[in-house]
N, C-alpha and C. Protein backbone atom coordinates (compact mmCIF):
# COMPACT_ATOMS: atom_id res chain seq x y z
N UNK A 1 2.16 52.30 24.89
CA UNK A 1 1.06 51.38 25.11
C UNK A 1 -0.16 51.80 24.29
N UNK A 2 -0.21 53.01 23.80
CA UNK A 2 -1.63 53.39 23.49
C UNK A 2 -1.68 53.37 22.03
N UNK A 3 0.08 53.40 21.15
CA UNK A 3 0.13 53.20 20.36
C UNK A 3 -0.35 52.28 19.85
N UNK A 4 -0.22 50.65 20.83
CA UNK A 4 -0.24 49.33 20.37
C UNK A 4 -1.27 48.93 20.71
N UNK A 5 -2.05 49.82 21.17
CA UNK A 5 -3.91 49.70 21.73
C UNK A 5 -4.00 50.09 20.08
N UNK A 6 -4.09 51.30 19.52
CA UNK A 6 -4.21 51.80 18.54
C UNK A 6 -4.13 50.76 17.14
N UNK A 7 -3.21 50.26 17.14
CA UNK A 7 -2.87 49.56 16.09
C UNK A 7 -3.51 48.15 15.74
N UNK A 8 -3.98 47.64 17.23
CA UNK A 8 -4.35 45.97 17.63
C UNK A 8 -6.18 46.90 17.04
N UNK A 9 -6.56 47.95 17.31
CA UNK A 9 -7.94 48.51 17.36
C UNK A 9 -7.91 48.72 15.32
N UNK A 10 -7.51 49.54 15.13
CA UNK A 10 -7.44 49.48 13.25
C UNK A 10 -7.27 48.04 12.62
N UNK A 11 -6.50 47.00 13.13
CA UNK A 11 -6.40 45.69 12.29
C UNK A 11 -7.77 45.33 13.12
N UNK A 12 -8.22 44.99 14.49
CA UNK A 12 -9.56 44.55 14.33
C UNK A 12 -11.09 45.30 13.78
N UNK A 13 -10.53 46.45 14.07
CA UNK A 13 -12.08 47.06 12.92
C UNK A 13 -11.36 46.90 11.13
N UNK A 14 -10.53 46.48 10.75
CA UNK A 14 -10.24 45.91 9.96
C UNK A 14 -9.84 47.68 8.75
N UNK A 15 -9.56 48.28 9.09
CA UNK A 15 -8.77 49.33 8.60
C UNK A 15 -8.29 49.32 7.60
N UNK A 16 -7.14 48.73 7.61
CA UNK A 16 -6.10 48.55 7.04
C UNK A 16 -6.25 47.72 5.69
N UNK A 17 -8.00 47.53 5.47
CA UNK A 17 -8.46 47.29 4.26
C UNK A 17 -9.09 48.24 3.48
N UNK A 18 -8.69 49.34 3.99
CA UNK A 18 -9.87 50.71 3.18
C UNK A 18 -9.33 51.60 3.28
N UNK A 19 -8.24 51.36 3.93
CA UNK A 19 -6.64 52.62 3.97
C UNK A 19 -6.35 52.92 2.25
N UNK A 20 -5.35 53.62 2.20
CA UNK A 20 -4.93 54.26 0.90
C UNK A 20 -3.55 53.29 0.59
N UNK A 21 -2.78 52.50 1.36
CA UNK A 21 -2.62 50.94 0.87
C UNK A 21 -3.20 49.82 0.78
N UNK A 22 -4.39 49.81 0.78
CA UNK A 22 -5.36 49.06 0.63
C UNK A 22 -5.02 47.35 -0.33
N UNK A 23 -4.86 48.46 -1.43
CA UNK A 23 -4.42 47.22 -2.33
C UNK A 23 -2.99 46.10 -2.29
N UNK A 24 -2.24 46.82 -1.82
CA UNK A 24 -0.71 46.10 -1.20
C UNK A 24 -1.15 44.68 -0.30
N UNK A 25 -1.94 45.39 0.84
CA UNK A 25 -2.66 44.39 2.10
C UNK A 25 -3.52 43.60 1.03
N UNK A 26 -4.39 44.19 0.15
CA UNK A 26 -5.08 43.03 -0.52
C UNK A 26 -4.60 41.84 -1.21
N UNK A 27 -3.56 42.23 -1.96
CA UNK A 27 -2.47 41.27 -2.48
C UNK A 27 -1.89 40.34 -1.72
N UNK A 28 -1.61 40.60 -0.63
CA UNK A 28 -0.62 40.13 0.59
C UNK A 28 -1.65 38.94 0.90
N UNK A 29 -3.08 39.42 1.65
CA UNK A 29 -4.29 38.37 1.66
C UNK A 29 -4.58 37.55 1.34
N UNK A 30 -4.25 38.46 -0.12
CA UNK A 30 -4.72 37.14 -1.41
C UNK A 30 -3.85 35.88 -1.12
N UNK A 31 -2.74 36.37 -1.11
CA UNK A 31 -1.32 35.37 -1.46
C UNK A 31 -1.34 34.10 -0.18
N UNK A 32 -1.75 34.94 0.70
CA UNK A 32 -1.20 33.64 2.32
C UNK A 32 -3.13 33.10 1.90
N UNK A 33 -4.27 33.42 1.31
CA UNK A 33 -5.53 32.80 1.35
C UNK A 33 -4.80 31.57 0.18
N UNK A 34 -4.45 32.02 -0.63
CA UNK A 34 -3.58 30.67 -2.25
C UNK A 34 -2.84 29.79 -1.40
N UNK A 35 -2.11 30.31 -0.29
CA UNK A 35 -0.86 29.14 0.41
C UNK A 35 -1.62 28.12 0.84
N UNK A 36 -2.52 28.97 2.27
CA UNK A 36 -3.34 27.78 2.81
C UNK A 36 -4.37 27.29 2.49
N UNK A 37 -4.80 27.23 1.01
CA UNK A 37 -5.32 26.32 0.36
C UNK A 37 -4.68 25.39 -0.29
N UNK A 38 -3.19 25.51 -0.88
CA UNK A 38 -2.17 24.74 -1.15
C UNK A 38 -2.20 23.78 -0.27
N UNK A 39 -2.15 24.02 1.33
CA UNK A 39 -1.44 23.35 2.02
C UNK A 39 -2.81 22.08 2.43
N UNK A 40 -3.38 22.96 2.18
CA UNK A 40 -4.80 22.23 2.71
C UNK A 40 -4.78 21.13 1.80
N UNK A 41 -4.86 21.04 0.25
CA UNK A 41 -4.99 20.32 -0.51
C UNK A 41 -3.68 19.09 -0.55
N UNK A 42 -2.49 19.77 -0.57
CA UNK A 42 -1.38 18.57 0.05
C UNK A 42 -2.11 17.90 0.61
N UNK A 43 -2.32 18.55 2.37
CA UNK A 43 -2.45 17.68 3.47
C UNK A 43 -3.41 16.42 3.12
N UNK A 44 -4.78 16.95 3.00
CA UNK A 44 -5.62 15.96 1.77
C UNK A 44 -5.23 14.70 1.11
N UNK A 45 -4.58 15.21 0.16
CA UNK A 45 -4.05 14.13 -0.78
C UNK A 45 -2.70 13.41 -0.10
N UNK A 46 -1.96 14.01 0.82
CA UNK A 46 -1.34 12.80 1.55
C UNK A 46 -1.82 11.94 2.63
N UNK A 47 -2.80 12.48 3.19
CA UNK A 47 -4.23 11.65 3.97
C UNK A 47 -3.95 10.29 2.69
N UNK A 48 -4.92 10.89 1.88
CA UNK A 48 -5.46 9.58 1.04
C UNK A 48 -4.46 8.41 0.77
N UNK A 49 -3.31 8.98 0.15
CA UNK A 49 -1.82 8.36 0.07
C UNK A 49 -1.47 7.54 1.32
N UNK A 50 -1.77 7.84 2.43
CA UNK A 50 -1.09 6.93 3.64
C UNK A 50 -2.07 5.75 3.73
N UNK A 51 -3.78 6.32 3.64
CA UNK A 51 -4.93 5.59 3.60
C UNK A 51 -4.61 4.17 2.44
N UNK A 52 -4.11 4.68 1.20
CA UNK A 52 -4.44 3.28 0.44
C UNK A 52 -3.27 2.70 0.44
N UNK A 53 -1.80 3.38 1.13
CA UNK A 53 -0.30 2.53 1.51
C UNK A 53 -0.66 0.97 2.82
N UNK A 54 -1.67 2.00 3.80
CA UNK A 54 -2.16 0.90 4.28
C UNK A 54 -2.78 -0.10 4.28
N UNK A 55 -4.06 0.40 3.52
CA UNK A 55 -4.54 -0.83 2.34
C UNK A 55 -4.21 -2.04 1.65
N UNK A 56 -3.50 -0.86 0.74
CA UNK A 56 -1.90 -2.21 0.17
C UNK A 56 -1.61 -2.78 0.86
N UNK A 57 -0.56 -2.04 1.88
CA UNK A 57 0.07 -3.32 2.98
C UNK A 57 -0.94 -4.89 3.56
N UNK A 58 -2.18 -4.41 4.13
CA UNK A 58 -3.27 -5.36 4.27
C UNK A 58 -3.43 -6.57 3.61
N UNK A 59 -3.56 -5.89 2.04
CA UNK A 59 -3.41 -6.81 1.34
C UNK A 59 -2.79 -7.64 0.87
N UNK A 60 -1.45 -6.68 1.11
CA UNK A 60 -0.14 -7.62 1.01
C UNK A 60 0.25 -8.40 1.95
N UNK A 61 0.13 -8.43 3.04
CA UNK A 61 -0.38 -9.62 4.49
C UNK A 61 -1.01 -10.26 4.34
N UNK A 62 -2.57 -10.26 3.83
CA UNK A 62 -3.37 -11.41 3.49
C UNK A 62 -2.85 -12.42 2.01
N UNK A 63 -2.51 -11.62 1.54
CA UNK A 63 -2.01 -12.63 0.04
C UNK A 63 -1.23 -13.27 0.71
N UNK A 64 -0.13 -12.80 1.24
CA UNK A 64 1.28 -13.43 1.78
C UNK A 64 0.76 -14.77 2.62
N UNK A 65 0.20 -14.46 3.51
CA UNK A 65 -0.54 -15.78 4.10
C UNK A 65 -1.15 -17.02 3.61
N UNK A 66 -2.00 -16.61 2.54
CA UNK A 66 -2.64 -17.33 1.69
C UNK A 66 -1.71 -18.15 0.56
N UNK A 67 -0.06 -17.36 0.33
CA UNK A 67 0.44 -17.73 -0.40
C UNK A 67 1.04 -19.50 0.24
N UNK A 68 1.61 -19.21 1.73
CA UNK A 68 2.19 -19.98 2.67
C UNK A 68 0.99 -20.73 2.81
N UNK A 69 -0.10 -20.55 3.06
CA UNK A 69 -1.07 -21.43 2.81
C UNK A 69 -1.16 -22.52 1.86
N UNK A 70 -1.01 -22.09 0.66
CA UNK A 70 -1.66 -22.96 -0.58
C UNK A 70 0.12 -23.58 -0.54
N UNK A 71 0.78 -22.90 -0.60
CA UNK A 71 2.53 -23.62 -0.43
C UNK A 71 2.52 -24.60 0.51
N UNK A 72 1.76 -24.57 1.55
CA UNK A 72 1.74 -25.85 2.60
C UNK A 72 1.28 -26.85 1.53
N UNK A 73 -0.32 -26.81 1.44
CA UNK A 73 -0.90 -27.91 1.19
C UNK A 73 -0.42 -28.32 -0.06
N UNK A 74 0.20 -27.88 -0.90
CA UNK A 74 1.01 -28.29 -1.82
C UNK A 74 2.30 -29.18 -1.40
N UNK A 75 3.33 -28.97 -0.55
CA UNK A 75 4.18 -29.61 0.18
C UNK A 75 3.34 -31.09 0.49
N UNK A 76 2.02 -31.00 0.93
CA UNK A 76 1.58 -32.51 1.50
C UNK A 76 0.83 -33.00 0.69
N UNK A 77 0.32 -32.63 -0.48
CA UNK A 77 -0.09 -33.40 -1.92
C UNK A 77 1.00 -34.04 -2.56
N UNK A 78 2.24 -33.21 -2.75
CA UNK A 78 3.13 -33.87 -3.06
C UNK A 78 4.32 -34.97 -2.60
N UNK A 79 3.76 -34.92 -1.15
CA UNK A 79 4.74 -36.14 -0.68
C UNK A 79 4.14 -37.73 -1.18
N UNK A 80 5.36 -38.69 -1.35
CA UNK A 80 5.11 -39.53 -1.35
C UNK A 80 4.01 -40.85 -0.81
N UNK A 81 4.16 -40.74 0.03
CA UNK A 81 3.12 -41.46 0.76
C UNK A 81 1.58 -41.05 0.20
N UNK A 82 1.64 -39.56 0.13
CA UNK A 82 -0.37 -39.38 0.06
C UNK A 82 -0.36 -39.63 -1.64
N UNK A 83 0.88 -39.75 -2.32
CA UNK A 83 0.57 -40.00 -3.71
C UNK A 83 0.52 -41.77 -3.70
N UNK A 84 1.17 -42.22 -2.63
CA UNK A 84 1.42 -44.11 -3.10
C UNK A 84 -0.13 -44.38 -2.50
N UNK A 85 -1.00 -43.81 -1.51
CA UNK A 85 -2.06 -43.62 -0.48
C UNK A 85 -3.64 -43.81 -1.97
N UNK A 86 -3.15 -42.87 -2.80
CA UNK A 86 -4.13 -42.12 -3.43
C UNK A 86 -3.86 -43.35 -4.31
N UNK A 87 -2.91 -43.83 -5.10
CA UNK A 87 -2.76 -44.62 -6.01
C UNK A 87 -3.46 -46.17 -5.69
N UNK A 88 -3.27 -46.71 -4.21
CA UNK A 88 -3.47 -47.48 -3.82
C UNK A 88 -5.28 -47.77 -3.92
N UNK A 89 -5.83 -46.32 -3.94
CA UNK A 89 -7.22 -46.30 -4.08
C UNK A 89 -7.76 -46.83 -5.27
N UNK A 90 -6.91 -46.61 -6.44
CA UNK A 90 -7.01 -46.63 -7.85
C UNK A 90 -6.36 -47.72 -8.04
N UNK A 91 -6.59 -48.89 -7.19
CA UNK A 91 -5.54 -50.25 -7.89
C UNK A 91 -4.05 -50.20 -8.15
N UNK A 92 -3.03 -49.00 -7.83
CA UNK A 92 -1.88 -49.07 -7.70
C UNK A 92 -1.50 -49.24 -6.98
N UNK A 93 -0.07 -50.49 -7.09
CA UNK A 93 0.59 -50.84 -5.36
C UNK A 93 2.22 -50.17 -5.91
N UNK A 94 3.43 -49.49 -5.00
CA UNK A 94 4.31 -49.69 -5.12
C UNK A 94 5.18 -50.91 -5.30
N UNK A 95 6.07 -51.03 -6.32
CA UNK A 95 6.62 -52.23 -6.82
C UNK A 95 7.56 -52.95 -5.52
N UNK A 96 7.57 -54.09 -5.49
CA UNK A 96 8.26 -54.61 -4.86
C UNK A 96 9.93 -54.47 -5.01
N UNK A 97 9.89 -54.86 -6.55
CA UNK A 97 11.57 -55.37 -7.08
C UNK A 97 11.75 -54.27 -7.48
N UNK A 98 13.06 -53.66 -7.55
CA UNK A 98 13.93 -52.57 -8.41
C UNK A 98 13.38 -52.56 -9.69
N UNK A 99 13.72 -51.41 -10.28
CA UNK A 99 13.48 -51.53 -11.86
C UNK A 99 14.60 -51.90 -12.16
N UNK A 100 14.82 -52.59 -13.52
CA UNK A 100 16.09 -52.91 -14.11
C UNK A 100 16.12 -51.64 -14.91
N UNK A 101 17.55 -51.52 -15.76
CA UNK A 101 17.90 -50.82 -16.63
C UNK A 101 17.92 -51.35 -18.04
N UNK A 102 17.53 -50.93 -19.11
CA UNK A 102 17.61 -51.92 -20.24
C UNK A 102 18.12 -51.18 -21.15
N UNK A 103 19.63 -51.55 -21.68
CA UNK A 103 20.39 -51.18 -22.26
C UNK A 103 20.59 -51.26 -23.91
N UNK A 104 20.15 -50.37 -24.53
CA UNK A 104 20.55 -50.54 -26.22
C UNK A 104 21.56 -50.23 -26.74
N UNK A 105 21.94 -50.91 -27.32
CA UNK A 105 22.65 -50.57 -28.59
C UNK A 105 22.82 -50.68 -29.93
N UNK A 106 23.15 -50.25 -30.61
CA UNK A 106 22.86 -50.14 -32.26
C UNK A 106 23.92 -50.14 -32.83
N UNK A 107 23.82 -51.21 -33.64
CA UNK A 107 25.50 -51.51 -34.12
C UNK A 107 25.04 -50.85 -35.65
N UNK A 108 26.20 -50.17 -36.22
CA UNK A 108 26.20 -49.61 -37.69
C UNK A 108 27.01 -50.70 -38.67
């Protein structure tokens, strides 16, 4: 027990940085201080990455809507009626009689 009193007491008065392996532990420091800044910076930049996936998506919902939108009112410009409707405004009536077919030919 007094060992592991001992040992928990040198790593918190911090010892084991001014020991005669000093430099080994410093290296070691160094290395896990480089990781979790690595990791830090990932984490970061996949934050941002999920941030503008959602974005996108948003946007890609609102276009999509807008697309079915303008695709409607297109469907009811182009029906018949609001074109014979519109024509009718402008002095056009739908014809009564069939069209005929008028047939050529060209004799050599």
């Amino acid at each position: 027990m007094t060992k592991t009193k001992e040992i928990l007491n040198n790593i918190f008065k911090g010892k084991f940085l001014v020991n005669e392996d000093a430099q080994k532990n410093w290296g070691f420091i160094i290395f896990l201080t480089g990781l979790a800044l690595l990791m830090i910076t990932s984490s970061h930049q996949i934050d941002k990455k999920v941030q503008k996936i959602a974005q996108l998506n948003k946007e890609k919902r609102e276009l999509r809507s807008q697309y079915v939108a303008t695709k409607s009112d297109l469907m009811k410009l182009k029906m018949a009626s609001n074109i014979s409707r519109k024509l009718e405004e402008k002095g056009l009536f739908v014809s009564k009689t069939p069209p005929q077919k008028i047939k050529v030919s060209i004799s050599r």
